[in-house]
PDB file of N, CA and C in Angstrom:
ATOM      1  N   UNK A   1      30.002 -59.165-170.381  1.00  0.00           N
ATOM      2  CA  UNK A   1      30.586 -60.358-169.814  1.00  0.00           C
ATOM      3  C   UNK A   1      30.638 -61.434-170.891  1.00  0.00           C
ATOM      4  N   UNK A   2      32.134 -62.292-171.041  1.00  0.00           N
ATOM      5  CA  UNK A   2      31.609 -63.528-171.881  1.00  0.00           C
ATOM      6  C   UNK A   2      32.108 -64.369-171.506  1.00  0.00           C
ATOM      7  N   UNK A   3      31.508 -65.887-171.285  1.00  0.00           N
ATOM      8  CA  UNK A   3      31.256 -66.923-170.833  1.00  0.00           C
ATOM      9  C   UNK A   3      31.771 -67.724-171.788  1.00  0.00           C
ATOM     10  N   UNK A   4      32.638 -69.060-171.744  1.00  0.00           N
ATOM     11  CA  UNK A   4      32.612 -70.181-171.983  1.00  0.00           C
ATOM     12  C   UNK A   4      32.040 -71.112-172.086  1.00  0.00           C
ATOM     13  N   UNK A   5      31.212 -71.623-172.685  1.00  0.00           N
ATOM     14  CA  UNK A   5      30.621 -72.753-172.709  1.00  0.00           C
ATOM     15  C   UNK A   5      31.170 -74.460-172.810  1.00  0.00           C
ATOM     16  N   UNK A   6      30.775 -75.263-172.026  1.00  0.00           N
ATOM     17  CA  UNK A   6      31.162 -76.275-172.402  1.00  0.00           C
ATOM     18  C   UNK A   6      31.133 -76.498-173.558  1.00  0.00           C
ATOM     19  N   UNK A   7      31.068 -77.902-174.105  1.00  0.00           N
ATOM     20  CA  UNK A   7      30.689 -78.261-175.778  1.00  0.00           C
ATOM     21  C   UNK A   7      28.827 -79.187-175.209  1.00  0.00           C
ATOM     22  N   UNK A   8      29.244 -79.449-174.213  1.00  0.00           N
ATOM     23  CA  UNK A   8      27.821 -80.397-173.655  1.00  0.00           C
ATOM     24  C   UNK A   8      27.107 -79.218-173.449  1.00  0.00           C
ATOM     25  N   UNK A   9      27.218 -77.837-172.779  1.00  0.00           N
ATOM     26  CA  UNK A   9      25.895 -76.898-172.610  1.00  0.00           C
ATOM     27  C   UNK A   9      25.862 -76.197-173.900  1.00  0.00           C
ATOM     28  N   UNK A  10      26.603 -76.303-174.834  1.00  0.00           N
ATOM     29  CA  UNK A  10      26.854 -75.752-175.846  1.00  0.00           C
ATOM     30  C   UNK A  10      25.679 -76.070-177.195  1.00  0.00           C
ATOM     31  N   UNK A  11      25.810 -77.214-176.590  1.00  0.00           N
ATOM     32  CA  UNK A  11      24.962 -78.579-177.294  1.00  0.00           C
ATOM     33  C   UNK A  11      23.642 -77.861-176.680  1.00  0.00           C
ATOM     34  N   UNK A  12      23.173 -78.135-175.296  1.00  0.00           N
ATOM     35  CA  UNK A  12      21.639 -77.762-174.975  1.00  0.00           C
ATOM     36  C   UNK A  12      21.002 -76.322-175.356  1.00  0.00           C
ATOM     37  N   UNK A  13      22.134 -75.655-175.238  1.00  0.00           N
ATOM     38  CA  UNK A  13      21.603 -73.860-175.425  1.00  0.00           C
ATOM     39  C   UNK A  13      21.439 -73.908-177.072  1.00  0.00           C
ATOM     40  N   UNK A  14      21.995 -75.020-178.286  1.00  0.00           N
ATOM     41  CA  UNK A  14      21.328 -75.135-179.653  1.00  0.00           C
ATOM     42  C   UNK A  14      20.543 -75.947-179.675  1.00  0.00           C
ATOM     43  N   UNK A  15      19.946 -76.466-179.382  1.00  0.00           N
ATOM     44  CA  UNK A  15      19.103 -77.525-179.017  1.00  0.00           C
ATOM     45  C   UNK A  15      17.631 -76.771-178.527  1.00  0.00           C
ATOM     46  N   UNK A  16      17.626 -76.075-177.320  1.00  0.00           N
ATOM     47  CA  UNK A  16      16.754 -74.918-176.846  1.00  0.00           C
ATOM     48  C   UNK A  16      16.470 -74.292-177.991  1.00  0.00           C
ATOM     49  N   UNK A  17      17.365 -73.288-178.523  1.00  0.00           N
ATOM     50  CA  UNK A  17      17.059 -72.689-180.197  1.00  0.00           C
ATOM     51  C   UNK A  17      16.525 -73.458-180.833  1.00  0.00           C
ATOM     52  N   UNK A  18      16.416 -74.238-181.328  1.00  0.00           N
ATOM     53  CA  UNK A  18      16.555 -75.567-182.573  1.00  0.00           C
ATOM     54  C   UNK A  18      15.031 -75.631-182.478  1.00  0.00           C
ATOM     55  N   UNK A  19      14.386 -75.951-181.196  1.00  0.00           N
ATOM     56  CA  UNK A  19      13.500 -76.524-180.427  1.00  0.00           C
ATOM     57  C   UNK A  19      12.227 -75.565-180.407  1.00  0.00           C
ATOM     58  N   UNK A  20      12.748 -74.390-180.349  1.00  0.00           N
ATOM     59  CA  UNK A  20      11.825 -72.605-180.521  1.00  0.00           C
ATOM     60  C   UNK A  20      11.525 -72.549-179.293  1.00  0.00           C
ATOM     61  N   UNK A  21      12.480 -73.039-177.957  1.00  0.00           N
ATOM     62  CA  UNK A  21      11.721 -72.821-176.354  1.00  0.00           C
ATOM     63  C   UNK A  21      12.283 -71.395-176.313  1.00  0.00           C
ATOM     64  N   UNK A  22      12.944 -70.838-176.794  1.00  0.00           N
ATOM     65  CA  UNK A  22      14.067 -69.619-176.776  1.00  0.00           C
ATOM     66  C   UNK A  22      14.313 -68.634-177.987  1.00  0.00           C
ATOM     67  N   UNK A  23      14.178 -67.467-177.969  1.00  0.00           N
ATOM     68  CA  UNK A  23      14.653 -66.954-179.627  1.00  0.00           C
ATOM     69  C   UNK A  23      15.917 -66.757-179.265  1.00  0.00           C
ATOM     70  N   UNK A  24      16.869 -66.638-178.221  1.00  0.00           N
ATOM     71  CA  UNK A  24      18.459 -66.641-178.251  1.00  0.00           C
ATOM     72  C   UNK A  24      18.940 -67.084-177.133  1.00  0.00           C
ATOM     73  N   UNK A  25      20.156 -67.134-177.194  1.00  0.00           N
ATOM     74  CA  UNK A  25      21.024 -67.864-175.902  1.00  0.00           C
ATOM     75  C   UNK A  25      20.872 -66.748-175.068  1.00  0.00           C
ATOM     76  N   UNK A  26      20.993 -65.482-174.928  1.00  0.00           N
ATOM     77  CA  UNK A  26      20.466 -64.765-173.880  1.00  0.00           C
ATOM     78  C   UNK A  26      19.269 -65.235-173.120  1.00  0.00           C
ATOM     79  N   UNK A  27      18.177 -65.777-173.730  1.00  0.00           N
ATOM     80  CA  UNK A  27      16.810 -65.741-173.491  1.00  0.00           C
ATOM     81  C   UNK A  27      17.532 -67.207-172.456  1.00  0.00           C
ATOM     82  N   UNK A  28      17.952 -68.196-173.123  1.00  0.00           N
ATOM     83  CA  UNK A  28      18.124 -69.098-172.555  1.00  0.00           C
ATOM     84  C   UNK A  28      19.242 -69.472-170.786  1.00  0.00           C
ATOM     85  N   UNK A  29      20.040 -68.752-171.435  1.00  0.00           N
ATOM     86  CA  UNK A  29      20.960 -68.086-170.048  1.00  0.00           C
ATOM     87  C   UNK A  29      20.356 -67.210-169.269  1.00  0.00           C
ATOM     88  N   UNK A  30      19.441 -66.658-169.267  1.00  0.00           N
ATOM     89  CA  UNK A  30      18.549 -65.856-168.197  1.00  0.00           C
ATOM     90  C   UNK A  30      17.789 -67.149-167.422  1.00  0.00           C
ATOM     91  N   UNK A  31      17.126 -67.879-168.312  1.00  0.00           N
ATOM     92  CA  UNK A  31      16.255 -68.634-167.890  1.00  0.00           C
ATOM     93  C   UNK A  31      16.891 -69.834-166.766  1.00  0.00           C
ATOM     94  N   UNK A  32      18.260 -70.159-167.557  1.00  0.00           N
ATOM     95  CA  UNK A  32      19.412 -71.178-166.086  1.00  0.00           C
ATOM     96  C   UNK A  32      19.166 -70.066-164.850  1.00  0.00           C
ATOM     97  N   UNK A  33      19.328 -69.224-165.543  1.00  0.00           N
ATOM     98  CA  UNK A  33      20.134 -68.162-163.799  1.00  0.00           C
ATOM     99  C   UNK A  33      18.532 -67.981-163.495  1.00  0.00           C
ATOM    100  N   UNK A  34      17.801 -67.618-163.978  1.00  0.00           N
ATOM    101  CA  UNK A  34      16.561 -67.823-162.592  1.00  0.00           C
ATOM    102  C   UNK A  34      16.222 -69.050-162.097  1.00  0.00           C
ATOM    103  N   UNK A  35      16.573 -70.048-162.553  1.00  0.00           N
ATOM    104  CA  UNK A  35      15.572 -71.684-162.077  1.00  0.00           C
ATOM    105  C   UNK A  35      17.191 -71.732-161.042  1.00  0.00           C
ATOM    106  N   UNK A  36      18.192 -71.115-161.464  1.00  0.00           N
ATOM    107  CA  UNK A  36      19.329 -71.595-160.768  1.00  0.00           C
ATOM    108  C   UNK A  36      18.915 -70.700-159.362  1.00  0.00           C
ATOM    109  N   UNK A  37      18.585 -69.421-159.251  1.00  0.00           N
ATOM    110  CA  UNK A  37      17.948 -68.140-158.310  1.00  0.00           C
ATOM    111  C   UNK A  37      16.802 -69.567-157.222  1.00  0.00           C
ATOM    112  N   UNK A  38      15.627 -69.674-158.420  1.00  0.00           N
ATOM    113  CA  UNK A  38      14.734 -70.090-157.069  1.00  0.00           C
ATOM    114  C   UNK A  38      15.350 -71.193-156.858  1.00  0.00           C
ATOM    115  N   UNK A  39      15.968 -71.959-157.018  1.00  0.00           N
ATOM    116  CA  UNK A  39      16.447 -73.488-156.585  1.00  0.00           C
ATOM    117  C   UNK A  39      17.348 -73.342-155.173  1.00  0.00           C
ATOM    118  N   UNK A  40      17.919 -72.184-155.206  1.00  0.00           N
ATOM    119  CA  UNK A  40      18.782 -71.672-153.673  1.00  0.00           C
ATOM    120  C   UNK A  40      17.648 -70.890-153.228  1.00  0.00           C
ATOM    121  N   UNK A  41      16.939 -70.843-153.139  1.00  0.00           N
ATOM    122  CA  UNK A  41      15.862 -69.903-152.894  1.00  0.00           C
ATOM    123  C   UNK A  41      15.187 -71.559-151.845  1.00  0.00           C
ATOM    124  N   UNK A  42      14.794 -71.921-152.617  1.00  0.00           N
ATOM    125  CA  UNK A  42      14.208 -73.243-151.903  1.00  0.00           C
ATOM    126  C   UNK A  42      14.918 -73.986-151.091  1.00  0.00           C
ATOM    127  N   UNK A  43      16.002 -74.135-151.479  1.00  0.00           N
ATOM    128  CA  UNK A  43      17.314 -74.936-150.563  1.00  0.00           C
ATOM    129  C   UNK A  43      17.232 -74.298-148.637  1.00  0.00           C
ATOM    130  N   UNK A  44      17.417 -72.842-149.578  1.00  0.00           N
ATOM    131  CA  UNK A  44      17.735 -72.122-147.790  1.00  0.00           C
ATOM    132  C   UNK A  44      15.920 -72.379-147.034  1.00  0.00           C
ATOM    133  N   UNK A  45      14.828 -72.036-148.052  1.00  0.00           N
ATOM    134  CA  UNK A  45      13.770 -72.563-147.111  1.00  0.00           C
ATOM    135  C   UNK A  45      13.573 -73.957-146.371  1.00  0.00           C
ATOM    136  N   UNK A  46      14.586 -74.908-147.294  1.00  0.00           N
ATOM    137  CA  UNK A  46      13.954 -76.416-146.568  1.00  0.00           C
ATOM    138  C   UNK A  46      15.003 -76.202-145.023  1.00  0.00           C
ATOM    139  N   UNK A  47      16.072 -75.431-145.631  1.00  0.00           N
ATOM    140  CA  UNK A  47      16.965 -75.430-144.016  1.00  0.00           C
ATOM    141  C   UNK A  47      16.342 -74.708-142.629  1.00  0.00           C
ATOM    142  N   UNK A  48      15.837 -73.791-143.572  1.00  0.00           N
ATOM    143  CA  UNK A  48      14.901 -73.016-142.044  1.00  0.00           C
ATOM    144  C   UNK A  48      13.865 -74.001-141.605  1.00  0.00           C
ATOM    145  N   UNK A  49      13.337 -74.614-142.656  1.00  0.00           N
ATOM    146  CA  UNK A  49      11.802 -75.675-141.938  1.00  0.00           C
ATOM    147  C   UNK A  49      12.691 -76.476-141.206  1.00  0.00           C
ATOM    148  N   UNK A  50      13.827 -77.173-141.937  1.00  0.00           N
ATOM    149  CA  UNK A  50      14.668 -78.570-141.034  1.00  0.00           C
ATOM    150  C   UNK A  50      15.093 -77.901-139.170  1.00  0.00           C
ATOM    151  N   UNK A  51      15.634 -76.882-139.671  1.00  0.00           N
ATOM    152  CA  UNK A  51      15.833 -76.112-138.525  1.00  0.00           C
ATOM    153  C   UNK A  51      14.676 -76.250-137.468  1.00  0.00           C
ATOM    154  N   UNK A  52      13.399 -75.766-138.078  1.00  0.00           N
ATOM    155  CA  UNK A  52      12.251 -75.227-136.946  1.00  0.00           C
ATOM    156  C   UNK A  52      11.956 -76.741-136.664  1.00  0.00           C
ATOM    157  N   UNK A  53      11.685 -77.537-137.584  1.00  0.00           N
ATOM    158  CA  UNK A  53      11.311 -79.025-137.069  1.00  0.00           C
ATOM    159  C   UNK A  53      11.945 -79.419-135.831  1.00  0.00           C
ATOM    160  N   UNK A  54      13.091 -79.835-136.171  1.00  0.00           N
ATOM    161  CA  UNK A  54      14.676 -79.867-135.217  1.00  0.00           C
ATOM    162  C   UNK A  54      14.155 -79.387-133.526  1.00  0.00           C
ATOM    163  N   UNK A  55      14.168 -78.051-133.593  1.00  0.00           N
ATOM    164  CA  UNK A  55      13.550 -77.063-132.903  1.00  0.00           C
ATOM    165  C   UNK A  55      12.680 -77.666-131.814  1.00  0.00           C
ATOM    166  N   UNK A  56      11.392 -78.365-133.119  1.00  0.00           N
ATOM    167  CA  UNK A  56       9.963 -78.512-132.194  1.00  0.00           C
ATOM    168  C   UNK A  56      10.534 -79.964-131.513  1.00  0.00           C
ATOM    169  N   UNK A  57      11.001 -80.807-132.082  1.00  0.00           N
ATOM    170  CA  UNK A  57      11.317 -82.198-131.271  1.00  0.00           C
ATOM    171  C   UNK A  57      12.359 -82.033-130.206  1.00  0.00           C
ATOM    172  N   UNK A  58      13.203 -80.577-130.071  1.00  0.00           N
ATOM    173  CA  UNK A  58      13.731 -80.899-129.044  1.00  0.00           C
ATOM    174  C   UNK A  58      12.710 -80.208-127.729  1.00  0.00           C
ATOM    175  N   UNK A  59      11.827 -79.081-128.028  1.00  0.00           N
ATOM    176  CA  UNK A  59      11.079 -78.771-127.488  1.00  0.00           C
ATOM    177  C   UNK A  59      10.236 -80.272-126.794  1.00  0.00           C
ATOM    178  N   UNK A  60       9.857 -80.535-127.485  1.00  0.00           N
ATOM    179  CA  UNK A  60       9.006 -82.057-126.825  1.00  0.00           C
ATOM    180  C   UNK A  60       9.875 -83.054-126.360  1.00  0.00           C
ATOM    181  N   UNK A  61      10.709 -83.254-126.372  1.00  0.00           N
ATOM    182  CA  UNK A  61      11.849 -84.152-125.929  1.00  0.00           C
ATOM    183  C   UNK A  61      12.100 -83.574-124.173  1.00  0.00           C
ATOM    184  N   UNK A  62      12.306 -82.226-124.608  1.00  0.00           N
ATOM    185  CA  UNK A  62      12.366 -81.545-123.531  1.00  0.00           C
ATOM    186  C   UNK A  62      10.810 -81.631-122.952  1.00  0.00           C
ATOM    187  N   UNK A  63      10.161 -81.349-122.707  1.00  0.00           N
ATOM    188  CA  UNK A  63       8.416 -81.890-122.437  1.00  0.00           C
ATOM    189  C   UNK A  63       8.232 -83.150-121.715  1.00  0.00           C
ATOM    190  N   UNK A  64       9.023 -83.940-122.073  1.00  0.00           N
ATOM    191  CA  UNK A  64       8.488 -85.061-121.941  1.00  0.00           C
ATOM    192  C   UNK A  64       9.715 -85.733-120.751  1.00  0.00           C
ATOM    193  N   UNK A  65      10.913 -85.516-121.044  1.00  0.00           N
ATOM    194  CA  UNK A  65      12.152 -85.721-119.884  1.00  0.00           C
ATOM    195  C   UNK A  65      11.534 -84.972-118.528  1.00  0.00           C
ATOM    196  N   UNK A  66      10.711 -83.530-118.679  1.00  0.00           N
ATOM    197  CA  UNK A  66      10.755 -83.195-117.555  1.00  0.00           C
ATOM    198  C   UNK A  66       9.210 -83.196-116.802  1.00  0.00           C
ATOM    199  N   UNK A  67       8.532 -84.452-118.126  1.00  0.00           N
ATOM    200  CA  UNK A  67       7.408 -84.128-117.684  1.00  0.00           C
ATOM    201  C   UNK A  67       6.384 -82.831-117.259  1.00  0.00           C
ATOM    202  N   UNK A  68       6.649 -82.106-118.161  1.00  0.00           N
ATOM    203  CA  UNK A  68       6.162 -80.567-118.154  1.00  0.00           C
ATOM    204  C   UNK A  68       4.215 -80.651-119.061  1.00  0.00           C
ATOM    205  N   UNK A  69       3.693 -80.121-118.314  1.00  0.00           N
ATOM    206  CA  UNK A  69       2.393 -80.544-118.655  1.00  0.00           C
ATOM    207  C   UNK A  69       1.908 -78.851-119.453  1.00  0.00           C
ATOM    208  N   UNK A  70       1.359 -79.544-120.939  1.00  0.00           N
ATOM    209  CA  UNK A  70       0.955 -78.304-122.152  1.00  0.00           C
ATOM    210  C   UNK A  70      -0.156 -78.044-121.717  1.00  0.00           C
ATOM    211  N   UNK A  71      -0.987 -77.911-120.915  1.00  0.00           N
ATOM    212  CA  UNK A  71      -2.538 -77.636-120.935  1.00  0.00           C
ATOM    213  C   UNK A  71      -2.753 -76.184-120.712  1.00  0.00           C
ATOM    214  N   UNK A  72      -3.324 -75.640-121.679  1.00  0.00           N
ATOM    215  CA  UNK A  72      -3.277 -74.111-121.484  1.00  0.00           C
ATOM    216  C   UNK A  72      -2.003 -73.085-121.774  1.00  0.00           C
ATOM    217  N   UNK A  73      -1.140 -74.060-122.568  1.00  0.00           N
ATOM    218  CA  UNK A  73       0.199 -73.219-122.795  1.00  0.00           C
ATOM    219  C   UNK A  73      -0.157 -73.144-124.419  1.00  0.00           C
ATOM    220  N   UNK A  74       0.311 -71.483-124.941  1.00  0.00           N
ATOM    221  CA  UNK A  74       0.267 -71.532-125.850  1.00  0.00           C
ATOM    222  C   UNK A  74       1.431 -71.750-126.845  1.00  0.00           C
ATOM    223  N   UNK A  75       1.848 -72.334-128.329  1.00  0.00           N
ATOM    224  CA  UNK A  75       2.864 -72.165-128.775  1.00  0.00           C
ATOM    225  C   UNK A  75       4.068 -70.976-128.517  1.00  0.00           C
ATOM    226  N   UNK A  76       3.442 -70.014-128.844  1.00  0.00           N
ATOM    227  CA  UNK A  76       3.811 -68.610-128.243  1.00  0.00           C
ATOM    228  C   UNK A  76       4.947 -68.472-126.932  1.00  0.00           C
ATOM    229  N   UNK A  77       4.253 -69.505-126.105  1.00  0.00           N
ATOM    230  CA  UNK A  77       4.864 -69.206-124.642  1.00  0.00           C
ATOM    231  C   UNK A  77       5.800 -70.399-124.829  1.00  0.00           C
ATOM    232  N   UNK A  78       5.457 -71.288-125.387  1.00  0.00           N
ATOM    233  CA  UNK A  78       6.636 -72.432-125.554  1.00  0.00           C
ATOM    234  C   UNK A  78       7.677 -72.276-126.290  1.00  0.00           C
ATOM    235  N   UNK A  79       7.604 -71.095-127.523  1.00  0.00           N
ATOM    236  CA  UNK A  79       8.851 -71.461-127.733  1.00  0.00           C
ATOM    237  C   UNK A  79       9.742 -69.962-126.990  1.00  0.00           C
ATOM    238  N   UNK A  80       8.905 -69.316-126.752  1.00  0.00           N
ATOM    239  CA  UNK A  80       9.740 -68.337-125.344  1.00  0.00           C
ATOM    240  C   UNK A  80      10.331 -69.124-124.611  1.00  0.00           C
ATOM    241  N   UNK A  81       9.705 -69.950-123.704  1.00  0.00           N
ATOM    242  CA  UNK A  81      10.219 -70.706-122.598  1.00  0.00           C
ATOM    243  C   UNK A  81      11.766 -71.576-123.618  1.00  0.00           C
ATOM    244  N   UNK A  82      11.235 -72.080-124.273  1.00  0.00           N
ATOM    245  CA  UNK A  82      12.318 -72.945-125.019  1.00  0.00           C
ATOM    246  C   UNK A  82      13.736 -71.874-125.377  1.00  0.00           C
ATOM    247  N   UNK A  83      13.384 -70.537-125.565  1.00  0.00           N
ATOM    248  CA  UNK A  83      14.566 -69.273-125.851  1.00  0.00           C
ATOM    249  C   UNK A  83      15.498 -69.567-124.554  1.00  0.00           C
ATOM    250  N   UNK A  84      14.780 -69.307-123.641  1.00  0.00           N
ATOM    251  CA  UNK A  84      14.952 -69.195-122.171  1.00  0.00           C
ATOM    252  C   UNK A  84      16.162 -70.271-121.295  1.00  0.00           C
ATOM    253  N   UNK A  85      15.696 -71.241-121.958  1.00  0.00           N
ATOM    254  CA  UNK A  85      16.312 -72.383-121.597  1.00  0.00           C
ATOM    255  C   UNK A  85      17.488 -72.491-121.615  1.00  0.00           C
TER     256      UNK A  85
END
């Protein structure tokens, strides 16, 4: 495969060399594409937490409109009941 470089990443990937963080632009282009890997890696986790958060406040929103009393309910059964709904 060969790639284009800007003249600006062109600049950082000699710079990286220059610097000894890298013995070649391979080394250095691996290293974008993994930080680039976990960075969507993390993205899709904050969406699942935003999601489950989301989730729990409508659960309690719901709780609290219908006055539904938690004593002895476990998470477990709440967010069944919440499927249910």
């Amino acid at each position: 495969m060969n790639i284009n470089l800007t003249p600006e990443q062109e600049k950082i990937v000699k710079e990286e060399l220059k610097c000894g963080h890298f013995h070649s632009v391979e080394e250095v282009i691996g290293e974008a594409l993994q930080v680039l890997s976990e960075k969507e890696r993390s993205r899709s986790t904050e969406t699942a937490n935003g999601t489950q958060r989301e989730a729990v406040r409508e659960m309690l929103a719901f709780v609290e409109r219908n006055r539904v009393r938690l004593e002895g309910v476990t998470v477990k059964e709440l967010i069944h009941e919440g499927h249910r709904l």
